[in-house]
C-alpha atoms as a PDB file:
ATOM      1  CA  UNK A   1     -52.445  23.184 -21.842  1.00  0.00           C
ATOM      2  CA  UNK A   2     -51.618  19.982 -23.360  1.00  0.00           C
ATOM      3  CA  UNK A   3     -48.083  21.291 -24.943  1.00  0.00           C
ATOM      4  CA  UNK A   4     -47.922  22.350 -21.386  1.00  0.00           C
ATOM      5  CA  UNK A   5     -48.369  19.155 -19.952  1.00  0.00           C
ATOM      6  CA  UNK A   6     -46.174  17.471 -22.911  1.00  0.00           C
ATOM      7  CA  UNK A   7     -42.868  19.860 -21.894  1.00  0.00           C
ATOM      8  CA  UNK A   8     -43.831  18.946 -18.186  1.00  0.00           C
ATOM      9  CA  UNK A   9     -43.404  15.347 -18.809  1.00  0.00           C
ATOM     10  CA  UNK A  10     -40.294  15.763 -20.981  1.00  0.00           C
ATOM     11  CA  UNK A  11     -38.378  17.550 -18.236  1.00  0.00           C
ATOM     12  CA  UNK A  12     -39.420  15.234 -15.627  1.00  0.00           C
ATOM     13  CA  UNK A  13     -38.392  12.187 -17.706  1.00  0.00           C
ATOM     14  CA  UNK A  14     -35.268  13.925 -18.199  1.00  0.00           C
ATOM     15  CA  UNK A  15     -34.610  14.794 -14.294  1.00  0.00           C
ATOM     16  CA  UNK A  16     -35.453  11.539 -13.703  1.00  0.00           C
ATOM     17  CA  UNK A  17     -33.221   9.439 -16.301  1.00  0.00           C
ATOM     18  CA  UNK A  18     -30.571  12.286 -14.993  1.00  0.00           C
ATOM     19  CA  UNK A  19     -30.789  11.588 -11.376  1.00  0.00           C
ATOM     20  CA  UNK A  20     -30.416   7.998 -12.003  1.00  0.00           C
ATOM     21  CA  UNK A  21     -27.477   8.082 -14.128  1.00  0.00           C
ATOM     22  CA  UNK A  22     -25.856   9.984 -11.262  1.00  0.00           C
ATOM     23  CA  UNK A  23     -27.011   7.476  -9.239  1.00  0.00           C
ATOM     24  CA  UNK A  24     -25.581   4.847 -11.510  1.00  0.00           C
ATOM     25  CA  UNK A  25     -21.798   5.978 -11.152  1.00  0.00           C
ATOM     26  CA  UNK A  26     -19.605   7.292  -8.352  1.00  0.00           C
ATOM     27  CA  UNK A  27     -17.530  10.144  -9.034  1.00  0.00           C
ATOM     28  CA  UNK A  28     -14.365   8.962  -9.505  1.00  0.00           C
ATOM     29  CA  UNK A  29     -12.539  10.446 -12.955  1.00  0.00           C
ATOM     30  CA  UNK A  30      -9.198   9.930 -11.978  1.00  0.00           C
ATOM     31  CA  UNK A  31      -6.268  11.989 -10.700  1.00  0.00           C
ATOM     32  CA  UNK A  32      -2.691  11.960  -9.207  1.00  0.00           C
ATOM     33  CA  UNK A  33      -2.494   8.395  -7.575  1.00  0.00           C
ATOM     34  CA  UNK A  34      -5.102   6.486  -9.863  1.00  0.00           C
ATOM     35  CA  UNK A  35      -6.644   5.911 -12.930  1.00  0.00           C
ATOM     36  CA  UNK A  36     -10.172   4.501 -14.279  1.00  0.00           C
ATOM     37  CA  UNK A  37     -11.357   3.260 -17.137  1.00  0.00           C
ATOM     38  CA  UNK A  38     -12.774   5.524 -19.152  1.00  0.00           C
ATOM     39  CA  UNK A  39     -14.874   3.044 -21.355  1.00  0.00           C
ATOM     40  CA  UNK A  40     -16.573   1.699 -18.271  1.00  0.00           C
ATOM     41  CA  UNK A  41     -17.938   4.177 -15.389  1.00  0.00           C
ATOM     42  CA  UNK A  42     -17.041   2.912 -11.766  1.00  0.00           C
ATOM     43  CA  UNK A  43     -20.515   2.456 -10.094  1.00  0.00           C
ATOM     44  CA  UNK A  44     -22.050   3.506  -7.261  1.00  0.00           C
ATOM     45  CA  UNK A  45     -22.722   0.467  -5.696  1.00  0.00           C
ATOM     46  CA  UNK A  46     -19.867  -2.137  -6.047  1.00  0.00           C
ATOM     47  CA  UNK A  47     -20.494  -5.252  -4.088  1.00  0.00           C
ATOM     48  CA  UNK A  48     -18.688  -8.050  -6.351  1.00  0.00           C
ATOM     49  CA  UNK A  49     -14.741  -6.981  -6.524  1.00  0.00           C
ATOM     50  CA  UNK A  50     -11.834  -8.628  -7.716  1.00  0.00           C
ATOM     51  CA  UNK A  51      -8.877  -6.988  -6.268  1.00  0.00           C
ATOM     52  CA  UNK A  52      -5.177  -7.362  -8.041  1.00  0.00           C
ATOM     53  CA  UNK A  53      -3.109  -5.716  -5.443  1.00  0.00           C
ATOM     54  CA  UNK A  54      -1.770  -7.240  -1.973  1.00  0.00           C
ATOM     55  CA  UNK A  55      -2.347  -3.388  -0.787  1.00  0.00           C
ATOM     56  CA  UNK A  56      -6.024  -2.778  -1.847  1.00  0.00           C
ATOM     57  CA  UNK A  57      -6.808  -6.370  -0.304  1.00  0.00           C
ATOM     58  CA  UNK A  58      -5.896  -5.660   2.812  1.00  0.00           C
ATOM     59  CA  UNK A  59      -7.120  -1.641   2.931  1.00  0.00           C
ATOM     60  CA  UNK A  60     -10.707  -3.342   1.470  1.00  0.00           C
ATOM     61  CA  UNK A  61     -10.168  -5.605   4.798  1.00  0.00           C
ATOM     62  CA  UNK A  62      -9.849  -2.563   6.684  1.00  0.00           C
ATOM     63  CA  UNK A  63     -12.782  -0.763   5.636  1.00  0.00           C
ATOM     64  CA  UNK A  64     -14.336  -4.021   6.637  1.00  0.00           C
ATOM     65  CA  UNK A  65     -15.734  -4.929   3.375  1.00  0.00           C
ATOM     66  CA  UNK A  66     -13.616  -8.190   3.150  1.00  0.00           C
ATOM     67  CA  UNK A  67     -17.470 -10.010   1.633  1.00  0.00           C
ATOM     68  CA  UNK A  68     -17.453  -8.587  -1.437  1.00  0.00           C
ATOM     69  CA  UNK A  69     -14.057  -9.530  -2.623  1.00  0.00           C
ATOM     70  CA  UNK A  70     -14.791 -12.471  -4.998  1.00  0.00           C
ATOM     71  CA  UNK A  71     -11.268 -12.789  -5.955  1.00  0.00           C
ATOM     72  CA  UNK A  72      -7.361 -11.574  -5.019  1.00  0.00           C
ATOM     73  CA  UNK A  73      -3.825 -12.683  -6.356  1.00  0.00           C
ATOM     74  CA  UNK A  74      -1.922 -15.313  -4.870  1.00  0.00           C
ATOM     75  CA  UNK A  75       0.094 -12.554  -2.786  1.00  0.00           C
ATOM     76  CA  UNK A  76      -2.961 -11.767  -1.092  1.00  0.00           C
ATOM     77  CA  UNK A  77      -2.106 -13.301   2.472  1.00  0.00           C
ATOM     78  CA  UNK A  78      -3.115 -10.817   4.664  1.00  0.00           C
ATOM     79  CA  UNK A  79      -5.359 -10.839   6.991  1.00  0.00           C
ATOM     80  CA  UNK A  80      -5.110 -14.854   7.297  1.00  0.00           C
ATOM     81  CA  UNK A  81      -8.653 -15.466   6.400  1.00  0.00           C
ATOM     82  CA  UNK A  82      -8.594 -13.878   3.009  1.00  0.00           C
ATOM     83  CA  UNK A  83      -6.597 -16.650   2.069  1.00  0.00           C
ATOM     84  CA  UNK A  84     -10.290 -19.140   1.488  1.00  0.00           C
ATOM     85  CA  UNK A  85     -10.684 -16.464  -1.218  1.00  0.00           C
ATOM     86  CA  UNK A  86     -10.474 -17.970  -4.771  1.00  0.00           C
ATOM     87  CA  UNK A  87      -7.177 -16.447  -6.396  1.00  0.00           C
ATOM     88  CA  UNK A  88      -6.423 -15.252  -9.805  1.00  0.00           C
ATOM     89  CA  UNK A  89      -2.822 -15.329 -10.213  1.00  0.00           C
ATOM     90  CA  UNK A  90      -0.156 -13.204  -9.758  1.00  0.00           C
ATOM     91  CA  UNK A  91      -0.186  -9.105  -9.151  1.00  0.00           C
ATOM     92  CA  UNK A  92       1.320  -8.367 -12.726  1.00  0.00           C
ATOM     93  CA  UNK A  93      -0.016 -11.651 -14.991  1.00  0.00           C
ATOM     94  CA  UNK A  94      -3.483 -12.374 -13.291  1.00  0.00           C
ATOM     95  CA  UNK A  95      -5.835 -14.874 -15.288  1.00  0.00           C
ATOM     96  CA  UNK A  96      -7.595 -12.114 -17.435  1.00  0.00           C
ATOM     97  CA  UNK A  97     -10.242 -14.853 -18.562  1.00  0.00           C
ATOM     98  CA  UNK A  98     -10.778 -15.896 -14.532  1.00  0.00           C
ATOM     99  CA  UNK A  99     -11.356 -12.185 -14.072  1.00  0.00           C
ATOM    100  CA  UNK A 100     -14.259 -11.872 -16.755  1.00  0.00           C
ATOM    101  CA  UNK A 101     -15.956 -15.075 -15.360  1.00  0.00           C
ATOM    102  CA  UNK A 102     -16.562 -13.348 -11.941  1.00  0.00           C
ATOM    103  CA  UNK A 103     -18.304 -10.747 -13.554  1.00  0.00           C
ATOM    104  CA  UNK A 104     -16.947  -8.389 -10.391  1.00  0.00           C
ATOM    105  CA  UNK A 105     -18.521  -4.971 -10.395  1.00  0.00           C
ATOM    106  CA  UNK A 106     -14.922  -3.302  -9.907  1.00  0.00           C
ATOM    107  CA  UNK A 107     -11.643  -4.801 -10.727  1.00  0.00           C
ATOM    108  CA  UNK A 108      -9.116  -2.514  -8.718  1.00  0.00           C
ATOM    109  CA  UNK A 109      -5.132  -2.851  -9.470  1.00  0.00           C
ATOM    110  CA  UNK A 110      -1.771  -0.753  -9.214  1.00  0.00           C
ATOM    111  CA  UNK A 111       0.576   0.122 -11.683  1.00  0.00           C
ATOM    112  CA  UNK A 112       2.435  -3.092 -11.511  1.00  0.00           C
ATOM    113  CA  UNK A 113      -0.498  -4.681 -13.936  1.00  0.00           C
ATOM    114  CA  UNK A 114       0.853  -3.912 -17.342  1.00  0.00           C
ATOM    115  CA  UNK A 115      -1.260  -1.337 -19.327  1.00  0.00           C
ATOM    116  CA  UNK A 116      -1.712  -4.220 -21.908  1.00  0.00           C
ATOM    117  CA  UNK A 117      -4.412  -6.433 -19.108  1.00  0.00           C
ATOM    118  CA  UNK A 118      -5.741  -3.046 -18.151  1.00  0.00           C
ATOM    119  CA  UNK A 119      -6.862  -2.297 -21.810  1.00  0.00           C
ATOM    120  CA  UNK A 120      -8.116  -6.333 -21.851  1.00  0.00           C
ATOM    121  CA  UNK A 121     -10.500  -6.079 -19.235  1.00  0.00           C
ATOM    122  CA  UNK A 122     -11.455  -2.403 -20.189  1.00  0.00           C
ATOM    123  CA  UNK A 123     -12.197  -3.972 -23.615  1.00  0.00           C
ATOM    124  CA  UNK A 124     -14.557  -7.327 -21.748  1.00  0.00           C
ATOM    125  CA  UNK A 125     -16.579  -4.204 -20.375  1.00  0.00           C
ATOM    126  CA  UNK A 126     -15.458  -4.383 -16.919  1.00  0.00           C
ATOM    127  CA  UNK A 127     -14.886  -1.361 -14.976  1.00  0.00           C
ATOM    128  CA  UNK A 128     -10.944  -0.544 -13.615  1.00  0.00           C
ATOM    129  CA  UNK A 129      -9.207   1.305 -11.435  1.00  0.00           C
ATOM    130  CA  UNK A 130      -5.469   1.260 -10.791  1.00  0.00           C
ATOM    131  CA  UNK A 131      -3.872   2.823  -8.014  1.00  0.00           C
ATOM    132  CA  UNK A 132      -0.001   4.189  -8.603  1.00  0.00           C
ATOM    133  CA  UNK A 133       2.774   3.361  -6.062  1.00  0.00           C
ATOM    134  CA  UNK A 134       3.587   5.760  -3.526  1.00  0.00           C
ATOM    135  CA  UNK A 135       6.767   6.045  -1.882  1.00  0.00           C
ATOM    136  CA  UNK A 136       5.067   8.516   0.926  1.00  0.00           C
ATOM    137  CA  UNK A 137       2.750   7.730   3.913  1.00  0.00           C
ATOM    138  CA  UNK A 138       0.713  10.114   2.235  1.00  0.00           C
ATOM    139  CA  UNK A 139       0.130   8.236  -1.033  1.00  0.00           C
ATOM    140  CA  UNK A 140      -1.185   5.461   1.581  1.00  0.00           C
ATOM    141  CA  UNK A 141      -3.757   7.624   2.896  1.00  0.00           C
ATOM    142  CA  UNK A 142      -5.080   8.873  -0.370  1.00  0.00           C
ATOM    143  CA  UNK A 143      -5.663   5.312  -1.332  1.00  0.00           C
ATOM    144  CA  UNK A 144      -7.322   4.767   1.785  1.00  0.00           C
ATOM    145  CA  UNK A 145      -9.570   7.703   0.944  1.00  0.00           C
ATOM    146  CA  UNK A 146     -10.611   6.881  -2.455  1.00  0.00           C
ATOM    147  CA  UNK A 147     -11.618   3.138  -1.742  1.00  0.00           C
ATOM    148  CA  UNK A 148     -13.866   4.703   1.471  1.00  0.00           C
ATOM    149  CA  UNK A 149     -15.435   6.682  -1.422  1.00  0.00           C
ATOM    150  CA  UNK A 150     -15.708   3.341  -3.628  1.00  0.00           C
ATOM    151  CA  UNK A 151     -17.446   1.233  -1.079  1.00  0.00           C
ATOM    152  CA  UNK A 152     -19.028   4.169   0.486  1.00  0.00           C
ATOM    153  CA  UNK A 153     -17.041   3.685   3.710  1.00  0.00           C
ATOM    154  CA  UNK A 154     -16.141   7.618   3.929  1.00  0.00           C
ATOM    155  CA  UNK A 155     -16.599   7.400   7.362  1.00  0.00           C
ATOM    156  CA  UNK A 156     -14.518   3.983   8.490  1.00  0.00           C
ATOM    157  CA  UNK A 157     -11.603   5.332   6.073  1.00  0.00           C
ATOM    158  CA  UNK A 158     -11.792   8.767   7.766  1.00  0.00           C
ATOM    159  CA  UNK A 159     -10.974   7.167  10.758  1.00  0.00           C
ATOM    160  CA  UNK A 160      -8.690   5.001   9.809  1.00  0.00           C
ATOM    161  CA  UNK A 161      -6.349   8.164   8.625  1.00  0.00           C
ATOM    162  CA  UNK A 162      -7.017  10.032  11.399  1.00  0.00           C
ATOM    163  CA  UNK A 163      -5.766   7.405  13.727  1.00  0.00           C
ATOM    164  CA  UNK A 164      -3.143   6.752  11.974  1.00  0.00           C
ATOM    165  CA  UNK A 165      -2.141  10.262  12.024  1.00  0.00           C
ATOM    166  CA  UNK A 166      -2.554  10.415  15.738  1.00  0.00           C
ATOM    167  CA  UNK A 167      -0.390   7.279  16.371  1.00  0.00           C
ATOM    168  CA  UNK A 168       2.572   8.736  14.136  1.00  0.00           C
ATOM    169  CA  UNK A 169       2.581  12.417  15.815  1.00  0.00           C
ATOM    170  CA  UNK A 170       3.143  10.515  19.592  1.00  0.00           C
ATOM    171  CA  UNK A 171       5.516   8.395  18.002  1.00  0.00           C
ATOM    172  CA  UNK A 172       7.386  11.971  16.468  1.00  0.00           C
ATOM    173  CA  UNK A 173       6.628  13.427  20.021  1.00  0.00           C
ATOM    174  CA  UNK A 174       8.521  10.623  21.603  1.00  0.00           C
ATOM    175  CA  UNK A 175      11.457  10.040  19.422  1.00  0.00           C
ATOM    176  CA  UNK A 176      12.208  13.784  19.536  1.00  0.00           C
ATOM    177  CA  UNK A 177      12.128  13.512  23.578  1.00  0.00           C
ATOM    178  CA  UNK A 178      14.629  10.659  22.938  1.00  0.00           C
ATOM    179  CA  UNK A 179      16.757  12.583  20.842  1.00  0.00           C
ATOM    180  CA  UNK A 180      16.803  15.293  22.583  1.00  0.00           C
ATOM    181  CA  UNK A 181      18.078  13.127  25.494  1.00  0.00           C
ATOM    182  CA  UNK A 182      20.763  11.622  23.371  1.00  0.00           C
ATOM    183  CA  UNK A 183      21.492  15.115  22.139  1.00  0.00           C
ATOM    184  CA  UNK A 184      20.147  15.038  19.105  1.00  0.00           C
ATOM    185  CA  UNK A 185      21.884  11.372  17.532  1.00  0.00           C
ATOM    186  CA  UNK A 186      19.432   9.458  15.915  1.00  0.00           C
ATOM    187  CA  UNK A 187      19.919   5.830  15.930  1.00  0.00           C
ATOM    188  CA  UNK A 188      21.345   4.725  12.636  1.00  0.00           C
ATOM    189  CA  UNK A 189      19.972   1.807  11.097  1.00  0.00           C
ATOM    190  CA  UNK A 190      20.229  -0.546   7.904  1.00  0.00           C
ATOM    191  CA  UNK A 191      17.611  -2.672   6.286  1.00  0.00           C
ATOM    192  CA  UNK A 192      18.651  -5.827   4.715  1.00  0.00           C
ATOM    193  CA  UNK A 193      17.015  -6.122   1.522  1.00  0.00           C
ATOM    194  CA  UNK A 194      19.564  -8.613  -0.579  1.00  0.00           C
ATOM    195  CA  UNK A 195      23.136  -9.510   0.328  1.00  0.00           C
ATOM    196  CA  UNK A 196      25.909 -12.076   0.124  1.00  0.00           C
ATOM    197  CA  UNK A 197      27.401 -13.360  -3.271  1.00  0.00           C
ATOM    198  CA  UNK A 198      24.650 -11.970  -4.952  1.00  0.00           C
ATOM    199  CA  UNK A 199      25.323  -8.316  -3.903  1.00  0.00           C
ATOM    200  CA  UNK A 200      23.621  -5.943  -1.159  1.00  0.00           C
ATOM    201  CA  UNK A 201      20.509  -4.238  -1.413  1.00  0.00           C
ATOM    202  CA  UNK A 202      18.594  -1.716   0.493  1.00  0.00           C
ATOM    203  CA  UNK A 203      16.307   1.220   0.561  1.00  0.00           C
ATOM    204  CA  UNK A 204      17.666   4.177  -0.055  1.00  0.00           C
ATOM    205  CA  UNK A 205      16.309   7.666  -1.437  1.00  0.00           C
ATOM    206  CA  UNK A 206      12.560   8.314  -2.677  1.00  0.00           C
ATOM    207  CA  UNK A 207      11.898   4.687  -1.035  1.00  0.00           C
ATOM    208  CA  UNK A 208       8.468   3.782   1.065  1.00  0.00           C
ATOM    209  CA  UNK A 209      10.885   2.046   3.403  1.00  0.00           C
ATOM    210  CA  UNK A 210      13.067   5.039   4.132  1.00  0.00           C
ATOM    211  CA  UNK A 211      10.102   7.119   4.443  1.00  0.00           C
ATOM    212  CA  UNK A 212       8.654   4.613   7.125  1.00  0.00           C
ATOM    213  CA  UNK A 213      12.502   4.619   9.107  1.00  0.00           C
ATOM    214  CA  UNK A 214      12.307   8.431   9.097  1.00  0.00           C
ATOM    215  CA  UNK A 215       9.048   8.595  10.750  1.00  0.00           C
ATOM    216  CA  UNK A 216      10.406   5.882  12.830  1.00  0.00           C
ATOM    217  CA  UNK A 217      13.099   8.297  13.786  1.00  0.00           C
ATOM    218  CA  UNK A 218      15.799   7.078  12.637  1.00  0.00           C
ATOM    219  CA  UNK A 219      18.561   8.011  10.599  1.00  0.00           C
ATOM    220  CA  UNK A 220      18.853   5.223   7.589  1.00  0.00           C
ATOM    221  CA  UNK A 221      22.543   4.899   6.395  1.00  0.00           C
ATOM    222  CA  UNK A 222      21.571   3.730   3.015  1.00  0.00           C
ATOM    223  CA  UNK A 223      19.082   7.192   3.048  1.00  0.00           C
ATOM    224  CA  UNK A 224      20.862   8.452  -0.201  1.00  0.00           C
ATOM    225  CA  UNK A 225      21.803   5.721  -1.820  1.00  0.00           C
ATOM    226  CA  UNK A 226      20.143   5.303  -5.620  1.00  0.00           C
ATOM    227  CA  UNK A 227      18.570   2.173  -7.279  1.00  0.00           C
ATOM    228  CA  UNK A 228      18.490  -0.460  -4.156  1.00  0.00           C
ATOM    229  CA  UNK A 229      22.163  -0.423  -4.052  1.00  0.00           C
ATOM    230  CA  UNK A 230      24.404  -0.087  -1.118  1.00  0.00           C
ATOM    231  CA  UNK A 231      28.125  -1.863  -1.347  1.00  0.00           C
ATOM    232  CA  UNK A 232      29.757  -3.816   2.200  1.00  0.00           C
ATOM    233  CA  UNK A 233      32.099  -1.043   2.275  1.00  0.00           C
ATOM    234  CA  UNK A 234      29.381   1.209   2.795  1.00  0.00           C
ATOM    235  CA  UNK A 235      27.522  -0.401   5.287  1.00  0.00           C
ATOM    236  CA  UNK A 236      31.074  -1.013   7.478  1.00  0.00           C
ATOM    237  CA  UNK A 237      31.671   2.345   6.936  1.00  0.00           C
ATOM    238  CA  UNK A 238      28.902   4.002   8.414  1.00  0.00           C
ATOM    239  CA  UNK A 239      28.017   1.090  11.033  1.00  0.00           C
ATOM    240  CA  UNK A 240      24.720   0.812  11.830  1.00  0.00           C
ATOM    241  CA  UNK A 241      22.947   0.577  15.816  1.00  0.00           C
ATOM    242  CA  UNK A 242      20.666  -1.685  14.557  1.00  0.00           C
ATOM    243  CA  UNK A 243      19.766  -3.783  11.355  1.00  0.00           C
ATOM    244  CA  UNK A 244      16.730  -4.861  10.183  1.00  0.00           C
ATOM    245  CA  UNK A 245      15.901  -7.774   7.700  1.00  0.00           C
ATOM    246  CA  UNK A 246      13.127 -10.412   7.207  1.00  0.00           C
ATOM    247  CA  UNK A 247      12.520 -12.543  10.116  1.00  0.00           C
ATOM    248  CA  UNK A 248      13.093 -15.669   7.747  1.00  0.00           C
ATOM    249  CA  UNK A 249      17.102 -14.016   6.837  1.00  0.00           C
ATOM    250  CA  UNK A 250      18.230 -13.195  10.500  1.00  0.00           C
ATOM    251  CA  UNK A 251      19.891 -16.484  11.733  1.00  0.00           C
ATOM    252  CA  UNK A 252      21.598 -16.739   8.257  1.00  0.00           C
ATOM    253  CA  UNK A 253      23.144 -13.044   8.014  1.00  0.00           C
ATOM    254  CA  UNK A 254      24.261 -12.956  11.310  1.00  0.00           C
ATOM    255  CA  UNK A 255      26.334 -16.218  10.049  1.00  0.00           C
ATOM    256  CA  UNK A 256      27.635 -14.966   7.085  1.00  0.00           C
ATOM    257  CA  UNK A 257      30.933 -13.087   6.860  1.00  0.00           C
ATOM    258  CA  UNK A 258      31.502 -10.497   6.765  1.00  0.00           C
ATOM    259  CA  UNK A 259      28.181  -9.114   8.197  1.00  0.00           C
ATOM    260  CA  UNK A 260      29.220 -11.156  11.041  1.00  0.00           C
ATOM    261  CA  UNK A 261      31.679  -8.783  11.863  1.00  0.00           C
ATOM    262  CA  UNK A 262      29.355  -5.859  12.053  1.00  0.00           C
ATOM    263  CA  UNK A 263      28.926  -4.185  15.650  1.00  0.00           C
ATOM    264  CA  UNK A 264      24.989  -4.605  15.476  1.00  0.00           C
ATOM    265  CA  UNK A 265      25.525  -8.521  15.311  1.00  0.00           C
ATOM    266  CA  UNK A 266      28.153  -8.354  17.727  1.00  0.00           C
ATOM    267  CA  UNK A 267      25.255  -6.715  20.166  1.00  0.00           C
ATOM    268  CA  UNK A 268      22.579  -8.251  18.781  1.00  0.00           C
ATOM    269  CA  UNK A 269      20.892  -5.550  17.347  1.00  0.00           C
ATOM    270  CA  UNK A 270      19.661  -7.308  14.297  1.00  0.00           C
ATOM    271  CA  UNK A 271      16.022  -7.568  14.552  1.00  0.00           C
ATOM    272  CA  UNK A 272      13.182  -9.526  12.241  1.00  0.00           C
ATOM    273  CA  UNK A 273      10.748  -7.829  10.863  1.00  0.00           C
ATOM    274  CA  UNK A 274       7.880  -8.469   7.811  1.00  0.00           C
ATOM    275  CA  UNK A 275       6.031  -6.127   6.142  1.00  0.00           C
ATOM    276  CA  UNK A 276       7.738  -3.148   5.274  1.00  0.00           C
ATOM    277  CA  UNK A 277       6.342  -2.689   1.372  1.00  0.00           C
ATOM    278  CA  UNK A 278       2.453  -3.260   2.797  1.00  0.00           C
ATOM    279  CA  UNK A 279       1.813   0.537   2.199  1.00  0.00           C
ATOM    280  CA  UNK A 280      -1.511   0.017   4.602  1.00  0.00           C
ATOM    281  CA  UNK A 281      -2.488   0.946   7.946  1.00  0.00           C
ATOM    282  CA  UNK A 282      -0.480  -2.245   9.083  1.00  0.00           C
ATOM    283  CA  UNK A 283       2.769   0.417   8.249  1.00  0.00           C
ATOM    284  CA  UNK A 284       1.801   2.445  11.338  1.00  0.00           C
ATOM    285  CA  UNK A 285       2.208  -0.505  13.924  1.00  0.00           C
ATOM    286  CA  UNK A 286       6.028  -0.705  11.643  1.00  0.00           C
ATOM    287  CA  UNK A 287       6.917   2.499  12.773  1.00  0.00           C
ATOM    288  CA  UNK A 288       5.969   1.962  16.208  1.00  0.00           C
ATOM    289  CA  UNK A 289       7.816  -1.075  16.196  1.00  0.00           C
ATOM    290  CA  UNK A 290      10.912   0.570  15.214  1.00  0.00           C
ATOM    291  CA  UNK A 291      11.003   3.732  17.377  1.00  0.00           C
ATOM    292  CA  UNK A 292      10.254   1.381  20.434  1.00  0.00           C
ATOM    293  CA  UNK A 293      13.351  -1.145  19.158  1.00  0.00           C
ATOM    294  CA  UNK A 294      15.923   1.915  18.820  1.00  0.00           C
ATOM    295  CA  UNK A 295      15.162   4.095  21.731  1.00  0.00           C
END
């Protein structure tokens, strides 16, 4: 009876010290889009977090767990009122020694902090997880989807996708109406990413941008181009409807020859916008900004 009793307790202890190591961690072990540390087990509760990423930031905002951020990089404007959050630094050379002073349950980054600070706060027993860039609306959601399992918000990120899957089929349902209207042109546009003296720049194949213009519907002249690049000749060549570029650039590009010469100045078709690289739900209200500007 008593070796009985002995085995009972052993297995119960074990359950026990089982069920609360499950507890302990969430079950996160990495995959496509991300990567933990493997030294340091994400937990299952994670209310002190130091976020190095403009992105996670504002998704965290989102999920409406903007109180436990004790920390974001000086990028980190968005919404307004994370800005009376302390900052560490920069997105790719954050204060590693500011970082370890938090003591933050979770420090979450992309893949623009070299692996070097990713092995230094693995090593100061901190747990990490670094999200990869995406150049698909996709990639966005996925994100979305693994920080609603992080701060157990399944249910707010959930929602979050699904609307903004909902808002991007009636913008697809509209622009095709359009299209079909204007049988079958799609506007063609250019974004302004660098230009002048300096050379031109914009975003061209395997880009988020292009990805959001497409949904957008519209048909991005710089769509094949490799590397950022895309010469004047190029852009004169295929004249764009419309052109987009930072509100801060517009007054100065429609001043500068020889984009002053361009058709969409001439008409006025060169429109401000901010925001384009956010790859968060603010990316949706993008899109339907753009497919209301060109049709």
């Amino acid at each position: 009876m008593k070796k009985v009793i002995y085995i009972s307790l052993c297995v119960f202890v074990f359950l026990a010290l089982f069920s609360c190591r499950k507890e302990a961690s969430t079950p996160l072990i990495g995959a496509d889009n991300y990567v933990v540390s493997k030294k340091n087990p994400i937990k299952k509760h994670n209310t002190r977090i130091v976020s190095v990423s403009t992105q996670i930031t504002e998704i965290i905002c989102d999920l409406g767990c903007e109180d436990r951020l004790v920390a974001r990089t000086d990028f980190c404007d968005y919404p307004p009122s994370i800005k009376k959050i302390q900052s560490i630094g920069g997105v790719s050379n954050p204060n590693i020694e500011k970082i370890i002073s938090l003591k933050p349950d979770v420090v979450i980054t992309s893949s623009m902090m070299p692996k070097k600070l990713f092995t230094q706060l693995e090593d100061a027993g901190l747990s990490v997880i670094s999200f990869r860039e995406s150049n698909k609306i996709e990639g966005m959601y996925k994100v979305i989807s693994i920080l609603g399992t992080l701060l157990e918000r399944k249910a707010q990120a959930d929602s979050i996708i699904k609307d903004c899957q909902q808002r991007l089929k009636k913008v697809a349902e509209i622009s095709q109406q359009m299209q079909e209207a204007k049988q079958g042109n799609k506007p063609k546009v250019y974004y302004v990413v660098g230009y002048g003296a300096s050379g031109d720049f914009s975003s061209g194949k395997d880009t988020y941008i292009d990805e959001i213009f497409t949904l957008a519907g519209a048909d991005n002249i710089a769509k094949n181009s490799l590397n950022w690049t895309f010469t004047k000749e190029q852009i004169f060549k295929n004249e764009p409807d419309y052109i987009f570029i930072r509100k801060a650039d517009v007054e100065n590009f429609c001043n500068t020859s020889p984009y002053n010469q361009l058709k969409a100045v001439k008409n006025h078709r060169v429109i401000g916008i901010d925001g384009l690289d956010s790859q968060t739900p603010r990316t949706i209200s993008l899109v339907e900004f753009i497919a209301k500007t060109i049709y």
